[in-house]
N, C-alpha and C. Protein backbone atom coordinates (compact mmCIF):
# COMPACT_ATOMS: atom_id res chain seq x y z
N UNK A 1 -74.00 85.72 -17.82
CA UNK A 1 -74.03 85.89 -16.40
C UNK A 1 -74.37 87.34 -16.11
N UNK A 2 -74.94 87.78 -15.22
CA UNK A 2 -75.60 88.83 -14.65
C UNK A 2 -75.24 89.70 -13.37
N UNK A 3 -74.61 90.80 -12.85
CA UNK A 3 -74.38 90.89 -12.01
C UNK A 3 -75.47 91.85 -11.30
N UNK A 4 -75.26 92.26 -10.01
CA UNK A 4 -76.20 93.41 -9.26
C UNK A 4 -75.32 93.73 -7.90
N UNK A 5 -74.94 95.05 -8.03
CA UNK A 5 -75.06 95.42 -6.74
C UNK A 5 -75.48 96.22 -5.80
N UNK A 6 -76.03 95.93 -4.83
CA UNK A 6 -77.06 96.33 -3.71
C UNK A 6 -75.72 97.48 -2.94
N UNK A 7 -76.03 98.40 -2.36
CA UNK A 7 -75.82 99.17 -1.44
C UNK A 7 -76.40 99.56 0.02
N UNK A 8 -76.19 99.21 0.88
CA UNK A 8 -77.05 99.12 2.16
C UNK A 8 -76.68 100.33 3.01
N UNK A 9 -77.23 101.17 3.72
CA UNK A 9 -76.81 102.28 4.78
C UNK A 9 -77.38 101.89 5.76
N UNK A 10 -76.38 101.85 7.03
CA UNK A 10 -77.05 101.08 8.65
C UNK A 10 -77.17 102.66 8.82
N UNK A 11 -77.83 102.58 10.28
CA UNK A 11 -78.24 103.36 11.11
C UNK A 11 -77.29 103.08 12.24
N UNK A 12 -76.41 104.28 13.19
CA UNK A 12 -76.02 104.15 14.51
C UNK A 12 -77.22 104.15 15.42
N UNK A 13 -76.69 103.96 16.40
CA UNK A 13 -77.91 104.05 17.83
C UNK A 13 -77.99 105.54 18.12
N UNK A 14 -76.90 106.40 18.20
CA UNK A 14 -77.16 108.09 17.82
C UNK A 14 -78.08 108.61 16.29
N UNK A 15 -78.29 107.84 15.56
CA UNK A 15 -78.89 108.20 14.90
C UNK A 15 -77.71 108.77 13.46
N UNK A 16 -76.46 108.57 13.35
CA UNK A 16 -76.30 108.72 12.20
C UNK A 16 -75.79 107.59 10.91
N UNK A 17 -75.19 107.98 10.22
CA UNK A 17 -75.27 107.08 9.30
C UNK A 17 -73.69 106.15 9.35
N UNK A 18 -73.47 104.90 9.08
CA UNK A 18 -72.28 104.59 9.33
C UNK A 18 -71.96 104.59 7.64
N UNK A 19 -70.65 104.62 7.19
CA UNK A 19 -70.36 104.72 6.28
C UNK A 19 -70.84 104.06 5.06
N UNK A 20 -71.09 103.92 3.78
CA UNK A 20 -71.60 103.04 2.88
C UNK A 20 -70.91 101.90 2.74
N UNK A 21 -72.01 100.58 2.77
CA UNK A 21 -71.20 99.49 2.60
C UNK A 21 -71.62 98.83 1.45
N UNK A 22 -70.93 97.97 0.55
CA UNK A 22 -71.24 97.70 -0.61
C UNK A 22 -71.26 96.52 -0.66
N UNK A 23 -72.08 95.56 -1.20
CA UNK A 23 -71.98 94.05 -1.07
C UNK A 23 -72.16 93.36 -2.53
N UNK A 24 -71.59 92.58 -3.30
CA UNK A 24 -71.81 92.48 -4.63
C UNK A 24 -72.32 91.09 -4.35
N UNK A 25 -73.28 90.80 -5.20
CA UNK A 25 -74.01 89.40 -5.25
C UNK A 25 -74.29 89.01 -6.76
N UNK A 26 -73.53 87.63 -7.33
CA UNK A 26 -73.54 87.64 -8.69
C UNK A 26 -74.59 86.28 -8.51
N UNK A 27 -75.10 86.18 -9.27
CA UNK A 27 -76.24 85.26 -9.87
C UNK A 27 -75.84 84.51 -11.23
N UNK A 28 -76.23 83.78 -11.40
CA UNK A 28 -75.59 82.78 -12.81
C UNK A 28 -77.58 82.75 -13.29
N UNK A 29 -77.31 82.76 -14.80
CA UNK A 29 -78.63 82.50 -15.42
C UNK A 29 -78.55 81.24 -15.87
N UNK A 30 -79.51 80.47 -15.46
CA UNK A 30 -80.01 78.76 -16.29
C UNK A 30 -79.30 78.40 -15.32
N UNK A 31 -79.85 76.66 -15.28
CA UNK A 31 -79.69 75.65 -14.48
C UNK A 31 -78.13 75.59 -15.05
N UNK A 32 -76.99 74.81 -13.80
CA UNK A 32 -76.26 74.49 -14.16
C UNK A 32 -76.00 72.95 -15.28
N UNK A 33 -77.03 72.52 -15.14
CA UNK A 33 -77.14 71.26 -15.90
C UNK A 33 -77.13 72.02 -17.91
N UNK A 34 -77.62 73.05 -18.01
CA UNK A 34 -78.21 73.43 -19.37
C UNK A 34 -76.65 73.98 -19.89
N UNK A 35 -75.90 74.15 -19.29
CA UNK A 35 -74.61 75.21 -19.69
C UNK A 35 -73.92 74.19 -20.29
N UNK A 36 -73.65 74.27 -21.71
CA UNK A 36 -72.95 73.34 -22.27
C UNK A 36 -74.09 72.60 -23.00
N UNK A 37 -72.98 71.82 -23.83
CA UNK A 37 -73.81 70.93 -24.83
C UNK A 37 -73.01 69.48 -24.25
N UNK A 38 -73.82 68.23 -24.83
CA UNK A 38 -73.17 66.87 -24.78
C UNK A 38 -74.04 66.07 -26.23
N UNK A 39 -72.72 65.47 -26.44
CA UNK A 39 -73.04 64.56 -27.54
C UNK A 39 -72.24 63.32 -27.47
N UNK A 40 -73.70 62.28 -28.23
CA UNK A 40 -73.02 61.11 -27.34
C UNK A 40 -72.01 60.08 -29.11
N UNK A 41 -71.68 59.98 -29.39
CA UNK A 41 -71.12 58.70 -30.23
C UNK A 41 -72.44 57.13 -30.70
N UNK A 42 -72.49 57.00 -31.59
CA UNK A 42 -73.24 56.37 -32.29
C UNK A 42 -72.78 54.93 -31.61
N UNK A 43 -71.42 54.90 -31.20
CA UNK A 43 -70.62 53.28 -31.04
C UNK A 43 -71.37 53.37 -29.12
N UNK A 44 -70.92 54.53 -28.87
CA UNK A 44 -71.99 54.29 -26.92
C UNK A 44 -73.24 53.95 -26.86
N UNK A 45 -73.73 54.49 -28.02
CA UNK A 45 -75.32 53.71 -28.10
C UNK A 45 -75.36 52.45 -28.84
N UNK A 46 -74.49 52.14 -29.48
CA UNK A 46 -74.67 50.70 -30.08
C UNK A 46 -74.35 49.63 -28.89
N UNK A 47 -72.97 50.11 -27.88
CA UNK A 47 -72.53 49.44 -27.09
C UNK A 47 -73.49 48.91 -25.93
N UNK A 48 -74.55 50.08 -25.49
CA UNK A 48 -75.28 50.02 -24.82
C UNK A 48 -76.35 49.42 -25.04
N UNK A 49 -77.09 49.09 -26.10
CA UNK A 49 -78.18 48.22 -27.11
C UNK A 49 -77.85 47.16 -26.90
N UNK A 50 -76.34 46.46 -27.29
CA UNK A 50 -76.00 45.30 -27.38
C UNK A 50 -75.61 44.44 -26.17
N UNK A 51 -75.30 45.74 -25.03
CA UNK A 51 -75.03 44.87 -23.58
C UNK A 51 -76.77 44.27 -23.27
N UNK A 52 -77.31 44.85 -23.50
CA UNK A 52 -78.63 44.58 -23.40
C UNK A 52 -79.77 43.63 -23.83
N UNK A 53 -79.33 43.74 -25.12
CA UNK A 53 -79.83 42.96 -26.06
C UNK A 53 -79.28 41.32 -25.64
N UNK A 54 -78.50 41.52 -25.28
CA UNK A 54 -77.49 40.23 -25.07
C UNK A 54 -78.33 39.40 -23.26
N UNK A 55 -78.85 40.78 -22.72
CA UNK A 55 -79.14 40.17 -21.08
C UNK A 55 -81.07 39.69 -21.14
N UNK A 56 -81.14 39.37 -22.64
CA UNK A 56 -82.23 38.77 -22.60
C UNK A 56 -82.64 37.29 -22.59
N UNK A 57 -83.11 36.89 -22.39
CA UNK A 57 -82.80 35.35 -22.42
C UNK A 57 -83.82 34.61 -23.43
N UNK A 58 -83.20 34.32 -24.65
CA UNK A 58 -83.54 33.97 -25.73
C UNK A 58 -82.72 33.93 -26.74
N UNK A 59 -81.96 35.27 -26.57
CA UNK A 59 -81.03 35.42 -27.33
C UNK A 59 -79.56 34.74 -27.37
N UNK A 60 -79.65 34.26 -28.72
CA UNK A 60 -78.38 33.07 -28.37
C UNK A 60 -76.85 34.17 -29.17
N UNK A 61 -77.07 34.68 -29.97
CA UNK A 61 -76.09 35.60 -30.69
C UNK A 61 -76.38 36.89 -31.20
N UNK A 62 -76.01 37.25 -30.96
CA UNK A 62 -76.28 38.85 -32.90
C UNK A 62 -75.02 38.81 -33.61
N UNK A 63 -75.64 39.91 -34.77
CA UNK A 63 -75.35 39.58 -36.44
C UNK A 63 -75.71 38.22 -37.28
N UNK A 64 -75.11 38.42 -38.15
CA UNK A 64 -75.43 37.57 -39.44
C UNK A 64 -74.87 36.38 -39.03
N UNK A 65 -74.97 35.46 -39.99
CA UNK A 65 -73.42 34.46 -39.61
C UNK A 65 -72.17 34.63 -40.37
N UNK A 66 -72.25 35.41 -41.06
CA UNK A 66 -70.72 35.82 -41.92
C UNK A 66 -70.13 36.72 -40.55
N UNK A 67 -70.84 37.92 -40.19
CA UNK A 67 -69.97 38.51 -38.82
C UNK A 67 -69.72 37.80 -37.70
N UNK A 68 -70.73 37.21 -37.29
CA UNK A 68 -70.46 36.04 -36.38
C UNK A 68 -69.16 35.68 -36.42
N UNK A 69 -69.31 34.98 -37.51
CA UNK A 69 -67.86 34.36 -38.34
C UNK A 69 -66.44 34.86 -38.49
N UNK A 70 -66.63 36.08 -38.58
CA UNK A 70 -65.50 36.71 -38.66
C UNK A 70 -64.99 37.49 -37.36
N UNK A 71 -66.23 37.47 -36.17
CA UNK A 71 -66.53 38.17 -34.76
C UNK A 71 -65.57 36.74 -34.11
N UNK A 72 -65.50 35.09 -34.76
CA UNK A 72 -65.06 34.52 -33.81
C UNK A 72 -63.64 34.39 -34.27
N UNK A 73 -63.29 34.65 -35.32
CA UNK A 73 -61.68 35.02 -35.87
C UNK A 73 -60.80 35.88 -34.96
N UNK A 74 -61.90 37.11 -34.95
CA UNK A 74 -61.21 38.36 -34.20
C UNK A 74 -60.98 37.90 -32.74
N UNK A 75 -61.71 37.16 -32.21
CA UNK A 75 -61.80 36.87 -30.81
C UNK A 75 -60.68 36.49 -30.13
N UNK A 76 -60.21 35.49 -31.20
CA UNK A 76 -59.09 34.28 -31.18
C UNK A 76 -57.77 34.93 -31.16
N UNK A 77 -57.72 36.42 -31.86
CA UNK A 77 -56.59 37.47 -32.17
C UNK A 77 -56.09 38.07 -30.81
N UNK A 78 -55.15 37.74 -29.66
CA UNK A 78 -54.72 38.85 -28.77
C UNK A 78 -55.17 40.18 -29.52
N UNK A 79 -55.83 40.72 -28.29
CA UNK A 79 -56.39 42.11 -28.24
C UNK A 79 -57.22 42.73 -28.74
N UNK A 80 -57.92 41.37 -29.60
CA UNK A 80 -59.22 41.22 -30.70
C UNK A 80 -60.69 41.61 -29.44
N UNK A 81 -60.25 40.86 -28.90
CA UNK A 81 -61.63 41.18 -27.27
C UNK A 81 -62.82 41.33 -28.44
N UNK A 82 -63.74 40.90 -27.72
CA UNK A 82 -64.98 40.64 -28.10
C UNK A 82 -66.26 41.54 -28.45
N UNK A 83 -67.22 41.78 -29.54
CA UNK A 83 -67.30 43.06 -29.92
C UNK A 83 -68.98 43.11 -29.47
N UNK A 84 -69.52 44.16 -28.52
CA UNK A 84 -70.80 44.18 -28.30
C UNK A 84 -71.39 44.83 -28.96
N UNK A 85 -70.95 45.42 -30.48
CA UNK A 85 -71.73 46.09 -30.84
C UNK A 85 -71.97 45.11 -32.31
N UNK A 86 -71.56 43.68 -32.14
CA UNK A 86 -71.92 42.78 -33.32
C UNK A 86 -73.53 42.41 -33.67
N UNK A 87 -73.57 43.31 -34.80
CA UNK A 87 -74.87 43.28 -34.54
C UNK A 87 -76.26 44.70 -34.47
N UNK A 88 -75.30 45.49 -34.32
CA UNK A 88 -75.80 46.57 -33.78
C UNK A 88 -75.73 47.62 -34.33
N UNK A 89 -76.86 48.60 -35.21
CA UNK A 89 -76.37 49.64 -35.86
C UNK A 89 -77.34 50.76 -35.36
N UNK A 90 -76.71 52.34 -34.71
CA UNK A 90 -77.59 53.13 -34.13
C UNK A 90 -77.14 54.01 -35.03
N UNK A 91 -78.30 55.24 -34.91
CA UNK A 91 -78.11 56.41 -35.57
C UNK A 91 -78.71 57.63 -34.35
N UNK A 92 -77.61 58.62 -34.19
CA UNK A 92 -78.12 59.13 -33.22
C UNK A 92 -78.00 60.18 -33.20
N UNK A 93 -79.28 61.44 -32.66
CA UNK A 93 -79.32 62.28 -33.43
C UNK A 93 -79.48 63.08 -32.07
N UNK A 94 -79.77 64.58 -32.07
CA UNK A 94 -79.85 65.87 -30.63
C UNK A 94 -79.86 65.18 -29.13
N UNK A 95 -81.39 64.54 -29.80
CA UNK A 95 -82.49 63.87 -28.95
C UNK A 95 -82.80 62.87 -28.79
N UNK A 96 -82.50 61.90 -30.06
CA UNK A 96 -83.30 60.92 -30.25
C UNK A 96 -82.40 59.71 -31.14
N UNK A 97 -82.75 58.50 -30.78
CA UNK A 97 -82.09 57.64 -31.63
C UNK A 97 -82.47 56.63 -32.18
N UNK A 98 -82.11 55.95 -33.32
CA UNK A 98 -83.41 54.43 -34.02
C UNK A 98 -82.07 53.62 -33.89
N UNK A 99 -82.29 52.33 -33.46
CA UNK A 99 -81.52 51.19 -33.49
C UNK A 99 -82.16 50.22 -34.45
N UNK A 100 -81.37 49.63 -34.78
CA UNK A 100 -81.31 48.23 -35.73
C UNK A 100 -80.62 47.19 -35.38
N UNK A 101 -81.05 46.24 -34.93
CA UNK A 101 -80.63 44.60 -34.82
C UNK A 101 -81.08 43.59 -35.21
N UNK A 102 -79.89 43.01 -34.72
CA UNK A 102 -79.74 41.75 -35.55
C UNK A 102 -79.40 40.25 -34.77
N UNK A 103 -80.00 39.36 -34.42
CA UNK A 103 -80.27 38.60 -33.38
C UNK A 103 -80.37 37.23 -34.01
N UNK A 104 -80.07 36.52 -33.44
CA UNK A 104 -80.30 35.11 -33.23
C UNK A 104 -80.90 34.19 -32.17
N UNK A 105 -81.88 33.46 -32.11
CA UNK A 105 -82.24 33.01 -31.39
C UNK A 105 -82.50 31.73 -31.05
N UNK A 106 -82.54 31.74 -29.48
CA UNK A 106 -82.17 29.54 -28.88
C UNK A 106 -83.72 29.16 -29.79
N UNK A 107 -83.57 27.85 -30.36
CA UNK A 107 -84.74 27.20 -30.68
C UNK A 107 -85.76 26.68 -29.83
N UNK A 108 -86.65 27.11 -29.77
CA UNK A 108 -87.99 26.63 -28.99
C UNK A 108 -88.88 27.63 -28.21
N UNK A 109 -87.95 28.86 -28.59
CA UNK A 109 -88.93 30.15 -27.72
C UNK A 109 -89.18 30.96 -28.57
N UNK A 110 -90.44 31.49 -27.88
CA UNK A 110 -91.41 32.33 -28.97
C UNK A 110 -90.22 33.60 -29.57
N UNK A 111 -90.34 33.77 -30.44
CA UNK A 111 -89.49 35.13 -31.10
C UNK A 111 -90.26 36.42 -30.87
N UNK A 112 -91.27 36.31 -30.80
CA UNK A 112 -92.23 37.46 -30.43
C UNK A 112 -91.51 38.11 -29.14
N UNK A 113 -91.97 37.20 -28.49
CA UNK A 113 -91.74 37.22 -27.12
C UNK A 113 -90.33 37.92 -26.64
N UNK A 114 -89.59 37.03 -27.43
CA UNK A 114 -87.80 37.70 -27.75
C UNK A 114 -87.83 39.16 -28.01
N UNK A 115 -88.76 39.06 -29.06
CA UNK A 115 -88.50 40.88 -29.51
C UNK A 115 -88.77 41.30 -28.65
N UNK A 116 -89.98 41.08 -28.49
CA UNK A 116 -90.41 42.37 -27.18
C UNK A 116 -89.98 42.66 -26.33
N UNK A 117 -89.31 42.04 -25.48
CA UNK A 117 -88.37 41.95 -24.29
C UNK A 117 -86.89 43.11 -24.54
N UNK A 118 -86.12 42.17 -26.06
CA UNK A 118 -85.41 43.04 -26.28
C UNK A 118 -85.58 44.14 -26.36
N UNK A 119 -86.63 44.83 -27.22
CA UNK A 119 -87.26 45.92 -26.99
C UNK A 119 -86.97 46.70 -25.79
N UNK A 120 -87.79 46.12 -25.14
CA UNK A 120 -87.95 46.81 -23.63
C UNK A 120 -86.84 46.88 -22.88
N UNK A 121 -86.28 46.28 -22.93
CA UNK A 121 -84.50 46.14 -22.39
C UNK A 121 -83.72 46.97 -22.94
N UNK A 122 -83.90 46.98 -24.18
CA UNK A 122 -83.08 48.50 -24.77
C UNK A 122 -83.49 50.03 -24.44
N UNK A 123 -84.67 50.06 -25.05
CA UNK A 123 -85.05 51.06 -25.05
C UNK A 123 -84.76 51.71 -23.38
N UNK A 124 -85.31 51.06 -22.13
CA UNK A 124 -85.23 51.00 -21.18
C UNK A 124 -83.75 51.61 -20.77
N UNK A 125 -82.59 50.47 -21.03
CA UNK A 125 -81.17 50.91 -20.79
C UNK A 125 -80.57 52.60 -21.58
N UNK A 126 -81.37 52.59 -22.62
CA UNK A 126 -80.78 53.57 -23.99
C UNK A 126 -81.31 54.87 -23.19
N UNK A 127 -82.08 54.88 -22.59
CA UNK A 127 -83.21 55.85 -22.45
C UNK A 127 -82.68 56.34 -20.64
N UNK A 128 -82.38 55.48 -20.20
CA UNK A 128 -81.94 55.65 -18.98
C UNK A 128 -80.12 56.12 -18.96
N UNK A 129 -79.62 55.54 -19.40
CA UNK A 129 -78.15 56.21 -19.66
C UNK A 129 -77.62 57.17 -20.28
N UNK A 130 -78.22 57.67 -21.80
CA UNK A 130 -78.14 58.76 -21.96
C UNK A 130 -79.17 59.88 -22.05
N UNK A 131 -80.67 59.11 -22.11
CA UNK A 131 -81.41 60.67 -21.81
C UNK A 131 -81.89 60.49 -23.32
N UNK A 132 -81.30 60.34 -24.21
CA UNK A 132 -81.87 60.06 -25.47
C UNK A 132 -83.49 59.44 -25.63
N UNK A 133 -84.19 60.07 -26.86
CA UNK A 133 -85.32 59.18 -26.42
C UNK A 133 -85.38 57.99 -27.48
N UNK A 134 -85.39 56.76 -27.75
CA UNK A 134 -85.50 55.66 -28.58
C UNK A 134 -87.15 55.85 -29.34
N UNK A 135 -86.36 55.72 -30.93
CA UNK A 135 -87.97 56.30 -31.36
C UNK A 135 -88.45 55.15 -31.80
N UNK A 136 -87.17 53.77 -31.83
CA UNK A 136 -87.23 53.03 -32.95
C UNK A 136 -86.53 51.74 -32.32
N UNK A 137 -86.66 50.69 -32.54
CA UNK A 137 -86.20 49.39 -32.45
C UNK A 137 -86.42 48.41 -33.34
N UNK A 138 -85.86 48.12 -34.37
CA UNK A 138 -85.55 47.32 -35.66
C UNK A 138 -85.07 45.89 -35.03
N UNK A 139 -86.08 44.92 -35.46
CA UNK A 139 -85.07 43.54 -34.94
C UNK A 139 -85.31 42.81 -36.16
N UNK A 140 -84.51 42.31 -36.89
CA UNK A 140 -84.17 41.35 -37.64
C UNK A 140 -83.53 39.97 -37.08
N UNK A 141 -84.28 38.74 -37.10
CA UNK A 141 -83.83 37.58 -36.79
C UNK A 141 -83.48 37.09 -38.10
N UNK A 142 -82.21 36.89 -37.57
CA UNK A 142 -81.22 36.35 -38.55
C UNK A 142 -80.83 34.51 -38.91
N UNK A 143 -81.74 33.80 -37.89
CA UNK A 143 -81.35 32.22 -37.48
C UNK A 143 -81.38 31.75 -35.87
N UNK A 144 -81.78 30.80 -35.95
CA UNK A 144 -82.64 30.21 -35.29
C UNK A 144 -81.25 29.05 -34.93
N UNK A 145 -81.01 29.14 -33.63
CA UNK A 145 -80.08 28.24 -32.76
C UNK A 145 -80.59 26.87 -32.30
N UNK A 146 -80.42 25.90 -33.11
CA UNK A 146 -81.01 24.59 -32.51
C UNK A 146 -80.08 23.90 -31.68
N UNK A 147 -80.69 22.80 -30.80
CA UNK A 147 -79.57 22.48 -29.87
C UNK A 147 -78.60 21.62 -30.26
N UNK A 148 -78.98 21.24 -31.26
CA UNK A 148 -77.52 20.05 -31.77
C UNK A 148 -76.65 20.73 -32.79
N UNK A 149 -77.17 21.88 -32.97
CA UNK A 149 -75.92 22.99 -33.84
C UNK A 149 -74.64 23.10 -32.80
N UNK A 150 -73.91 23.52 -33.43
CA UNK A 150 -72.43 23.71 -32.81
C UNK A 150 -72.37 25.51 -33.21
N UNK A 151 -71.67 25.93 -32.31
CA UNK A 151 -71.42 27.02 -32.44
C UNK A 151 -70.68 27.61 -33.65
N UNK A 152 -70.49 28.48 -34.38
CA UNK A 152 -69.65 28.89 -35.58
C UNK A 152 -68.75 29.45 -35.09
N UNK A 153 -68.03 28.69 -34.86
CA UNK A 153 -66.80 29.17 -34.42
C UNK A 153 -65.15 27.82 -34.86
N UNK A 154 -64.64 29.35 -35.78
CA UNK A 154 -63.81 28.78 -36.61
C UNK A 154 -62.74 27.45 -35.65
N UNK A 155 -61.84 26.48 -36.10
CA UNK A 155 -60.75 25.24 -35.98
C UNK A 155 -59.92 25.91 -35.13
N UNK A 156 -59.27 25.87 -34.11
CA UNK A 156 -58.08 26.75 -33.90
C UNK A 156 -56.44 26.02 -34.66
N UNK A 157 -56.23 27.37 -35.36
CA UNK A 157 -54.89 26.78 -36.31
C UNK A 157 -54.20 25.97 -35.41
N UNK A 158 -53.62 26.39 -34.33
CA UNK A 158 -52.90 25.45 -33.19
C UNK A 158 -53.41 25.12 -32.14
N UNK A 159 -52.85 24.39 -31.69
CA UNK A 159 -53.04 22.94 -30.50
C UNK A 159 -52.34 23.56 -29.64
């Protein structure tokens, strides 16, 4: 931070001087936005991928089916709550971040089509919330949701 101070001398209407007045005016250097650093957590960008990833319509799940599997165990657990980042692995770096997913999709729609969207839905959300720039979008389809499948989702021990 920088300071300066100015000194001003008025003039009377007789013509002499009124006493010195002193006025201090401090100035701040750089935008207030630049002061400080922020760093975001690898799990806020996964969280944010996966709310996303999820508001596409094609997509019937993410992860594998072993996490799946074990995603519908946890579910079933008071206070297990449901995990949006199943599925989802970011790496995130100053500036910039690469995601990797992992998706499943309803049977009968193009997967292309799926990706791309997801794509654009992420990158879009990732890019808009934290400022980060997405260098990368990894989609791995993991299985293909047909309609007479049943969901994987474990017996419940009790009735």
């Amino acid at each position: 931070m920088s300071e300066t101070t100015e000194q001003n001398r008025t003039q009377t209407p007789d013509g002499g001087a009124e006493p010195m007045q002193t006025r201090r005016t401090t100035r701040r250097v750089g935008d207030p936005a630049s002061r400080g650093r922020t760093t975001i957590a690898d799990g806020v960008v996964e969280k944010i991928a996966g709310m996303a990833t999820r508001d596409v319509v094609g997509v019937h799940a993410m992860g594998s089916g072993v996490s799946r599997t074990f995603g519908a165990v946890r579910d079933r657990v008071p206070g297990g709550g449901k995990s949006v980042t199943r599925g989802v692995k970011a790496e995130v770096g100053e500036v910039q971040t690469a995601l990797d997913l992992e998706i499943v999709v309803d049977y009968g729609v193009s997967i292309s089509d799926v990706a791309r969207d997801v794509r654009e839905n992420v990158v879009a959300a990732v890019e808009r919330m934290t400022g980060l720039e997405v260098v990368e979008v990894n989609i791995a389809v993991s299985d293909v949701k047909l309609p007479e499948e049943e969901d994987e989702e474990p017996e419940p021990r009790i009735q």
